[in-house]
C-alpha atoms as a PDB file:
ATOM      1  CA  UNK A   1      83.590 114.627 103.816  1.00  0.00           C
ATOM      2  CA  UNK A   2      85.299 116.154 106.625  1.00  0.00           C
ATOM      3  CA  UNK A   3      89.547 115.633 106.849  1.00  0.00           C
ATOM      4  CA  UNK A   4      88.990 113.622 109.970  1.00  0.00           C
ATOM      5  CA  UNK A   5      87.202 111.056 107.929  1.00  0.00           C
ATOM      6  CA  UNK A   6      89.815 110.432 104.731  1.00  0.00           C
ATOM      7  CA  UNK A   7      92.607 107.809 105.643  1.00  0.00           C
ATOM      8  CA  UNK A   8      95.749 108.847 106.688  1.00  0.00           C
ATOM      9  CA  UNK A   9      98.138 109.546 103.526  1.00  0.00           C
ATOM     10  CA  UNK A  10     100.771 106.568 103.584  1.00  0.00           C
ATOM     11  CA  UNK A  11     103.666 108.563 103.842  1.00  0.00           C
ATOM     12  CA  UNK A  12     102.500 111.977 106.311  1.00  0.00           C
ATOM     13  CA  UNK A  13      99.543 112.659 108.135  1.00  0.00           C
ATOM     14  CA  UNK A  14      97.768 115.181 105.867  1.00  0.00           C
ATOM     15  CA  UNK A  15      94.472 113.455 104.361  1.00  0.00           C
ATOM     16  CA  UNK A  16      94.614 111.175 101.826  1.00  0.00           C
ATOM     17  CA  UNK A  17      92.232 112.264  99.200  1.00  0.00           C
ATOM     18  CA  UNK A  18      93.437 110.159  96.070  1.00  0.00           C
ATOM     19  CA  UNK A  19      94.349 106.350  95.221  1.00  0.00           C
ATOM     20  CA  UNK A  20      96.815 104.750  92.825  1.00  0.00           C
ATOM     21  CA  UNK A  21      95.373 104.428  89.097  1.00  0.00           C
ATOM     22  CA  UNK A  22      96.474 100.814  88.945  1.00  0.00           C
ATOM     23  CA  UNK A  23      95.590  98.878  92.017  1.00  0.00           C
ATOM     24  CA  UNK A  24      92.876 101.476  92.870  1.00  0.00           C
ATOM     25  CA  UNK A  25      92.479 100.364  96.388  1.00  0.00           C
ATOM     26  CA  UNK A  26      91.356 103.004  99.144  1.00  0.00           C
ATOM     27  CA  UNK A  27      92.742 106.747  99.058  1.00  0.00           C
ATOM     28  CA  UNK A  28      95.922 106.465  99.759  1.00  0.00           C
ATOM     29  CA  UNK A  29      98.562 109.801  99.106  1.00  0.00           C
ATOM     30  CA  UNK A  30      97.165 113.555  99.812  1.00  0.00           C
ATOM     31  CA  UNK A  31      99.894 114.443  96.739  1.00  0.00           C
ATOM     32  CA  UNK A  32     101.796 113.124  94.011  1.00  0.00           C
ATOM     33  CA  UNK A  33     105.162 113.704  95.909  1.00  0.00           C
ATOM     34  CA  UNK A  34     103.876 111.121  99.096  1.00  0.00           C
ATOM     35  CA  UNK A  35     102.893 108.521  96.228  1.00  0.00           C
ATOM     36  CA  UNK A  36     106.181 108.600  94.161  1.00  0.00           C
ATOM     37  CA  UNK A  37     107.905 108.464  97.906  1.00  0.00           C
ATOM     38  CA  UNK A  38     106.194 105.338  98.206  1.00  0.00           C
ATOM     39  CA  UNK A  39     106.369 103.687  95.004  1.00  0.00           C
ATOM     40  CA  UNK A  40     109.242 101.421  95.345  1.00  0.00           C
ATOM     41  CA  UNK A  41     107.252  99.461  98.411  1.00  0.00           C
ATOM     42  CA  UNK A  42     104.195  99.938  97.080  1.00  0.00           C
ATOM     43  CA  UNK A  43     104.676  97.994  94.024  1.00  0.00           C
ATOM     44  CA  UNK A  44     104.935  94.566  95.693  1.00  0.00           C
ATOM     45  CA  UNK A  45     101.828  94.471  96.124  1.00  0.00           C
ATOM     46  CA  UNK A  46     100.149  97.084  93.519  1.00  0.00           C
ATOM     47  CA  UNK A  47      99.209  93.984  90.448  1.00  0.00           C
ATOM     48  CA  UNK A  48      98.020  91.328  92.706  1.00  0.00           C
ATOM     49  CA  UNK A  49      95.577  94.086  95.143  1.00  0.00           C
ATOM     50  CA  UNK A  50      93.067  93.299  92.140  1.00  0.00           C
ATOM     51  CA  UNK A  51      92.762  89.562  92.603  1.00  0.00           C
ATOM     52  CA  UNK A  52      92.245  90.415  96.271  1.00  0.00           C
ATOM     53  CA  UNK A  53      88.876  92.281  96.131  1.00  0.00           C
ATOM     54  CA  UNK A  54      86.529  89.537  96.741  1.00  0.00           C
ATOM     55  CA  UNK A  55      86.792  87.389  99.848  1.00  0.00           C
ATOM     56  CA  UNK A  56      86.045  83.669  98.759  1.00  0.00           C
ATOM     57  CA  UNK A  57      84.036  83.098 101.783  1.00  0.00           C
ATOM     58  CA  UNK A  58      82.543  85.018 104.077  1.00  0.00           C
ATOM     59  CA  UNK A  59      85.181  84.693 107.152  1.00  0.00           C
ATOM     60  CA  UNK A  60      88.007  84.873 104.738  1.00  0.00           C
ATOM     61  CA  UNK A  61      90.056  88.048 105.875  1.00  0.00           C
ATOM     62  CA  UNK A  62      93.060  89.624 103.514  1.00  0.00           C
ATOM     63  CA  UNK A  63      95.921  89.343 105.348  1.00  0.00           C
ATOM     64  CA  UNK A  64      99.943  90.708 104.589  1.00  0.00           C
ATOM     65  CA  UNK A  65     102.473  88.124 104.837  1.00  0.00           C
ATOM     66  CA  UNK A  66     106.393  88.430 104.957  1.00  0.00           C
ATOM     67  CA  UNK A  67     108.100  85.036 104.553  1.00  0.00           C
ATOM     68  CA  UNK A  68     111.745  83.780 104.995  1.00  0.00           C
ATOM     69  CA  UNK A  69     112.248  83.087 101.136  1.00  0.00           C
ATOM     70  CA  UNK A  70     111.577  86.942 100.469  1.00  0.00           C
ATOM     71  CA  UNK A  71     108.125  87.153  99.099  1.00  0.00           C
ATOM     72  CA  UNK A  72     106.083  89.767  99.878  1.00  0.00           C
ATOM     73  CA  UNK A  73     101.955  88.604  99.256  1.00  0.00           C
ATOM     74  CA  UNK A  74      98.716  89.219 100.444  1.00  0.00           C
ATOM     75  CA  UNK A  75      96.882  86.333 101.777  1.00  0.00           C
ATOM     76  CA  UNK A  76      93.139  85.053 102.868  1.00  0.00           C
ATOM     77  CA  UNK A  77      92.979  84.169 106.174  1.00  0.00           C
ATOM     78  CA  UNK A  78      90.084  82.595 108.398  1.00  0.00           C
ATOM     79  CA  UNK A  79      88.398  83.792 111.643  1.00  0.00           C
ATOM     80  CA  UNK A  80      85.808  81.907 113.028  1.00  0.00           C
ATOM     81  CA  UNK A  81      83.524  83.366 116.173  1.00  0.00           C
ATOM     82  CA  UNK A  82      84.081  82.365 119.565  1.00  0.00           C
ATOM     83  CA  UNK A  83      81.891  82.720 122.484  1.00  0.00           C
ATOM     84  CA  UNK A  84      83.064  83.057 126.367  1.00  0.00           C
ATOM     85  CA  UNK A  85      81.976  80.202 128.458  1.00  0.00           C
ATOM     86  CA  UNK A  86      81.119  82.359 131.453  1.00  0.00           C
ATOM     87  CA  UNK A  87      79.847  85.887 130.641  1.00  0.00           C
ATOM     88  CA  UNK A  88      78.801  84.865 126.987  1.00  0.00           C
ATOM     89  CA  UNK A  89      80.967  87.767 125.231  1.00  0.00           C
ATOM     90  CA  UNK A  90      81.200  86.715 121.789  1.00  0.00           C
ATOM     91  CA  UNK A  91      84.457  87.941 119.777  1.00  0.00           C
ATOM     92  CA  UNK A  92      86.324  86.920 116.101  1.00  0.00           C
ATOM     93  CA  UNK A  93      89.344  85.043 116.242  1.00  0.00           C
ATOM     94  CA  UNK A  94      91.680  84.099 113.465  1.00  0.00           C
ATOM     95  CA  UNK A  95      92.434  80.180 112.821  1.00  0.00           C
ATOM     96  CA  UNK A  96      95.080  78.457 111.610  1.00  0.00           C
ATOM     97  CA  UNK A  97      97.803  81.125 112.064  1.00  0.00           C
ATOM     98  CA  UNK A  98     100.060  78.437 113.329  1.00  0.00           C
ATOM     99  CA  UNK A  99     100.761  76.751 109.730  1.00  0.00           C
ATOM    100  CA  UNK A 100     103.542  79.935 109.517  1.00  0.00           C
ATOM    101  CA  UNK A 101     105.180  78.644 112.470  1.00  0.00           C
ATOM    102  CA  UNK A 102     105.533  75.111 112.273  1.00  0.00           C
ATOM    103  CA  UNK A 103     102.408  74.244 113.726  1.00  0.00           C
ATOM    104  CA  UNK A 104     103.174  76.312 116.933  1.00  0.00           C
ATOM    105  CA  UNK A 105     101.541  79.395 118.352  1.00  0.00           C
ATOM    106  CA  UNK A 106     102.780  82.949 117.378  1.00  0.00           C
ATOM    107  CA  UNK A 107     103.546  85.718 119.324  1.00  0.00           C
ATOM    108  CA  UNK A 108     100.569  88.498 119.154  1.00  0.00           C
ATOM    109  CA  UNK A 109     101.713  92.203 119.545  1.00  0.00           C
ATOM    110  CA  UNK A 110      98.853  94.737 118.885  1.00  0.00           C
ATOM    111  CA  UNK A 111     100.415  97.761 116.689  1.00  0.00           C
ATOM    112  CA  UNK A 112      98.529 100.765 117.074  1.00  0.00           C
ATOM    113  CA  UNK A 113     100.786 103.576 117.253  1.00  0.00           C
ATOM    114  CA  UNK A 114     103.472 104.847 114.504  1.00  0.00           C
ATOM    115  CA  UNK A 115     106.649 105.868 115.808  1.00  0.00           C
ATOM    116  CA  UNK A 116     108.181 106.399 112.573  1.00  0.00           C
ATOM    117  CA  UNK A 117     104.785 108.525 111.281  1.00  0.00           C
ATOM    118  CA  UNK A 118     104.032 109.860 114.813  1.00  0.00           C
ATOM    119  CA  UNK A 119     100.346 108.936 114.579  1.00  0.00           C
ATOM    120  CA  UNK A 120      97.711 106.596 116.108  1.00  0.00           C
ATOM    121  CA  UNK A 121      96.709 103.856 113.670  1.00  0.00           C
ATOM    122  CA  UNK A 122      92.998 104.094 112.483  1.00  0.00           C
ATOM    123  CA  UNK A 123      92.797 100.755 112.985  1.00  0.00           C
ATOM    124  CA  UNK A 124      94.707  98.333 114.886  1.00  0.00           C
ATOM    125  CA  UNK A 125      97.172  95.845 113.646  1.00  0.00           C
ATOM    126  CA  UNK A 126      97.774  92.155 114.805  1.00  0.00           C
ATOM    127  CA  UNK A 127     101.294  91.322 114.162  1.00  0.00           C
ATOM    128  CA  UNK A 128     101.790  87.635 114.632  1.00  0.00           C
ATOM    129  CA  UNK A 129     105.666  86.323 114.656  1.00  0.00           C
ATOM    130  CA  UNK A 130     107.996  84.077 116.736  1.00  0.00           C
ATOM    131  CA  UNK A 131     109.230  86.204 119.465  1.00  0.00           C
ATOM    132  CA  UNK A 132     111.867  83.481 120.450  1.00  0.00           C
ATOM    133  CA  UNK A 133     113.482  84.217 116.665  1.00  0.00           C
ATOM    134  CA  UNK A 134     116.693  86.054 118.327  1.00  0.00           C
ATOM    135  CA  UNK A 135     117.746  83.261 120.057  1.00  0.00           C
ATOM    136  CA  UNK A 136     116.265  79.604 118.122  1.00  0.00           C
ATOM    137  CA  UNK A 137     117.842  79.370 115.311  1.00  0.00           C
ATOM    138  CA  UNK A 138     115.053  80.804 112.926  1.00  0.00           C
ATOM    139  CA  UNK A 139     115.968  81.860 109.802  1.00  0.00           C
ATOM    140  CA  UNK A 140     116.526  84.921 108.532  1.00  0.00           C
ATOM    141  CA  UNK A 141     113.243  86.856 106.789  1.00  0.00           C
ATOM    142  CA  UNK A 142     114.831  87.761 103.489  1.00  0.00           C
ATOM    143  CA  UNK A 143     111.390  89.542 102.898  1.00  0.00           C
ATOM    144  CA  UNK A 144     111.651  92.150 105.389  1.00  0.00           C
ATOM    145  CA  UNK A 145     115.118  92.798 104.725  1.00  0.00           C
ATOM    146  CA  UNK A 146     114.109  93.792 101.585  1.00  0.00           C
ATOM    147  CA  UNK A 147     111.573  96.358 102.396  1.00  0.00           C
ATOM    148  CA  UNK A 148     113.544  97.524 105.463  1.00  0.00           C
ATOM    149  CA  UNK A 149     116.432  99.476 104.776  1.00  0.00           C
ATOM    150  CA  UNK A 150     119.317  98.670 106.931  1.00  0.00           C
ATOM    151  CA  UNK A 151     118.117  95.094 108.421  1.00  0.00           C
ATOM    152  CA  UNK A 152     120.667  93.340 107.132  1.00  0.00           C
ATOM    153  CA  UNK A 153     123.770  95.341 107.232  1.00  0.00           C
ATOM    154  CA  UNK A 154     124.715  94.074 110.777  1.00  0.00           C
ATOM    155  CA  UNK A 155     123.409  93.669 113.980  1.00  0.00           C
ATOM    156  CA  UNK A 156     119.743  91.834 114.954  1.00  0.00           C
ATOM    157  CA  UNK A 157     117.834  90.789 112.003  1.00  0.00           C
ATOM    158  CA  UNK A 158     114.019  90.192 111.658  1.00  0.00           C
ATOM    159  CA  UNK A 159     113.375  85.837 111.747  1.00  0.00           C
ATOM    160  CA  UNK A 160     111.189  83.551 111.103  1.00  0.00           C
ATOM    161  CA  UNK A 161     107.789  84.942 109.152  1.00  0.00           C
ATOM    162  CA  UNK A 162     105.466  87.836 110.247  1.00  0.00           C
ATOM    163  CA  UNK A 163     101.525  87.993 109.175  1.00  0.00           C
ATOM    164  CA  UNK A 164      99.380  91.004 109.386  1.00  0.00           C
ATOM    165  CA  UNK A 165      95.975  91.108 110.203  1.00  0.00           C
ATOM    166  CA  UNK A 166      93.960  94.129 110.446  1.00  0.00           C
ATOM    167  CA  UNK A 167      91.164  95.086 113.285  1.00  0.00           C
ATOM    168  CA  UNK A 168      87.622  96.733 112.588  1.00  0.00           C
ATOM    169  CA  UNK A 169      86.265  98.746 115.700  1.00  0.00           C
ATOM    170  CA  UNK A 170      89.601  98.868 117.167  1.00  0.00           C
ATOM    171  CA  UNK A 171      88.719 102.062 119.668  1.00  0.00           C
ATOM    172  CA  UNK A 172      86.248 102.866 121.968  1.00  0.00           C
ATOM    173  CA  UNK A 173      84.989 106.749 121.072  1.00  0.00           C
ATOM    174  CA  UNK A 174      87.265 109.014 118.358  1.00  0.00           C
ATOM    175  CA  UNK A 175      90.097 109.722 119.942  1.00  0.00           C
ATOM    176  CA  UNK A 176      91.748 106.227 119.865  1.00  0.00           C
ATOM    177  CA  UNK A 177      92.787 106.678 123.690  1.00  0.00           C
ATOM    178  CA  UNK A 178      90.779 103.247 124.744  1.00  0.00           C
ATOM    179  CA  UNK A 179      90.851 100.063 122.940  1.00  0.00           C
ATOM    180  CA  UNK A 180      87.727  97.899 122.037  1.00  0.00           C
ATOM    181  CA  UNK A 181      88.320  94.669 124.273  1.00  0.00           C
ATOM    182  CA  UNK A 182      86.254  92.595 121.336  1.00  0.00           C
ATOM    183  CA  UNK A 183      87.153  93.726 118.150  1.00  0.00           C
ATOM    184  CA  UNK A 184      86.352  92.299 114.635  1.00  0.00           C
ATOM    185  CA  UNK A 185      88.952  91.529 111.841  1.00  0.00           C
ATOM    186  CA  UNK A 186      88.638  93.756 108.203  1.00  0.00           C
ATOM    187  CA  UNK A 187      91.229  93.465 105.365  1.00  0.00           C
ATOM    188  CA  UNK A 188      94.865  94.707 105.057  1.00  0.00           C
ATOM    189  CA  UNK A 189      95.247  96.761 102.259  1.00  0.00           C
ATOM    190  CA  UNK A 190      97.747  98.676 100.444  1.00  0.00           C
ATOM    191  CA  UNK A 191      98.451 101.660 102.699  1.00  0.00           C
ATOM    192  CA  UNK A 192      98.739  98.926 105.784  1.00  0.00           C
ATOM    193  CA  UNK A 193     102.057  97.604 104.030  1.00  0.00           C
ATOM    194  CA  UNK A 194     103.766 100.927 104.660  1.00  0.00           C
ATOM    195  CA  UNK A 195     102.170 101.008 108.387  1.00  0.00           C
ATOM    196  CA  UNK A 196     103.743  97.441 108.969  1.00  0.00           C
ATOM    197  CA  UNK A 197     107.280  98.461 107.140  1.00  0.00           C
ATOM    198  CA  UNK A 198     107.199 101.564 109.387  1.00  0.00           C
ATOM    199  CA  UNK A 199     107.015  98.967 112.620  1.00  0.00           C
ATOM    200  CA  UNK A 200     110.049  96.896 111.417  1.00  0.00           C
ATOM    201  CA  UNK A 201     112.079 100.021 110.730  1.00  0.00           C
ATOM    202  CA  UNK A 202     111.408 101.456 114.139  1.00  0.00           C
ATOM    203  CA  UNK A 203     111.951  97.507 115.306  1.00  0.00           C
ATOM    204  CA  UNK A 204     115.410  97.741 113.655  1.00  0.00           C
ATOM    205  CA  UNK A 205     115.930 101.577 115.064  1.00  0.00           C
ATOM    206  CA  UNK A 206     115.343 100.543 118.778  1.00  0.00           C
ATOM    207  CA  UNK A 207     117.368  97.243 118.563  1.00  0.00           C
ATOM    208  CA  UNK A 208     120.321  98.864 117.259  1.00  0.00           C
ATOM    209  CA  UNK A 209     120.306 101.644 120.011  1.00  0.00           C
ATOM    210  CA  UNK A 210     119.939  98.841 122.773  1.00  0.00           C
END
């Protein structure tokens, strides 16, 4: 296997060529010093990446979730096919997002590129949240200030919840320069926690410099 096909390690951009003993979920660290690094987030989610394996149905996704009350959790979610009306394209669409957000529809921003890392995702990320949280009275995600350093210690705070869903096919060709206009969905997994916690930081970076 060449190093353009192993996983990006978690915490650099060197190959990932080994996984965690316990959750043993994709590689995830090229060295012992990136996994220790990433311990302390990585062990939210480390005992309950085992229960997650199987999908109980067939469009049953794994999904991250970050919720006001402070948990942390992987979830299934469902996608269901849809078909265009008028040129018959045929893409996968997650369902029922909306139960997060009081039965209203999220916000959708497409997270492909690392600032904190300085690296193209492998896949892209759909990050689903209330974009109107700043200003409607949403309360305050006690998750993500825990896995974000800094969030809470003064000025704008992450709101309201935040789910993760992960693309398949994301990119047209290699070089991640074009994006596939009808991707699939896959499964979140453990080194896609750090991704997402590297978007919030660099979230919390820009709006304090604003």
């Amino acid at each position: 296997m060449s190093a353009s096909t192993f996983p990006d390690c978690a915490m650099c951009n060197n190959p990932a060529t080994f996984r965690c003993s316990s959750c043993r979920c994709r590689n995830l660290y090229c060295s012992t010093s990136c996994q220790r690094a990433d311990w302390k987030l990585h062990k939210l989610l480390c005992s309950s990446r085992p229960s997650f394996e199987t999908p109980p149905t067939a469009s049953s996704r794994r999904a991250i979730v970050f919720l006001t009350n402070g948990e942390v959790k992987f979830t299934w979610e469902t996608t269901e096919m849809k078909t265009d009306n008028d040129d018959g394209v045929i893409w996968e669409s997650p369902v029922g997002i909306e139960k997060y957000f009081g039965g209203q529809r999220s916000h959708t921003k497409l997270y492909h590129n690392n600032i904190v890392r300085g690296r193209s995702l492998k896949e892209i990320i759909d990050l689903c949240f209330n974009d109107d949280f700043s200003v409607d009275g949403s309360e305050k995600n006690l998750a993500v200030c825990k896995v974000v350093q800094g969030m809470d210690d003064g000025g704008a705070v992450w709101r309201a919840p935040l789910r993760a869903l992960k693309q398949t096919k994301s990119w047209v060709g290699n070089q991640r320069s074009r994006m596939n206009e009808t991707p699939g969905y896959g499964h979140m997994d453990m080194g896609d926690l750090r991704e997402v916690v590297d978007y919030l930081t660099s979230w919390k970076r820009a709006t304090m410099e604003t």
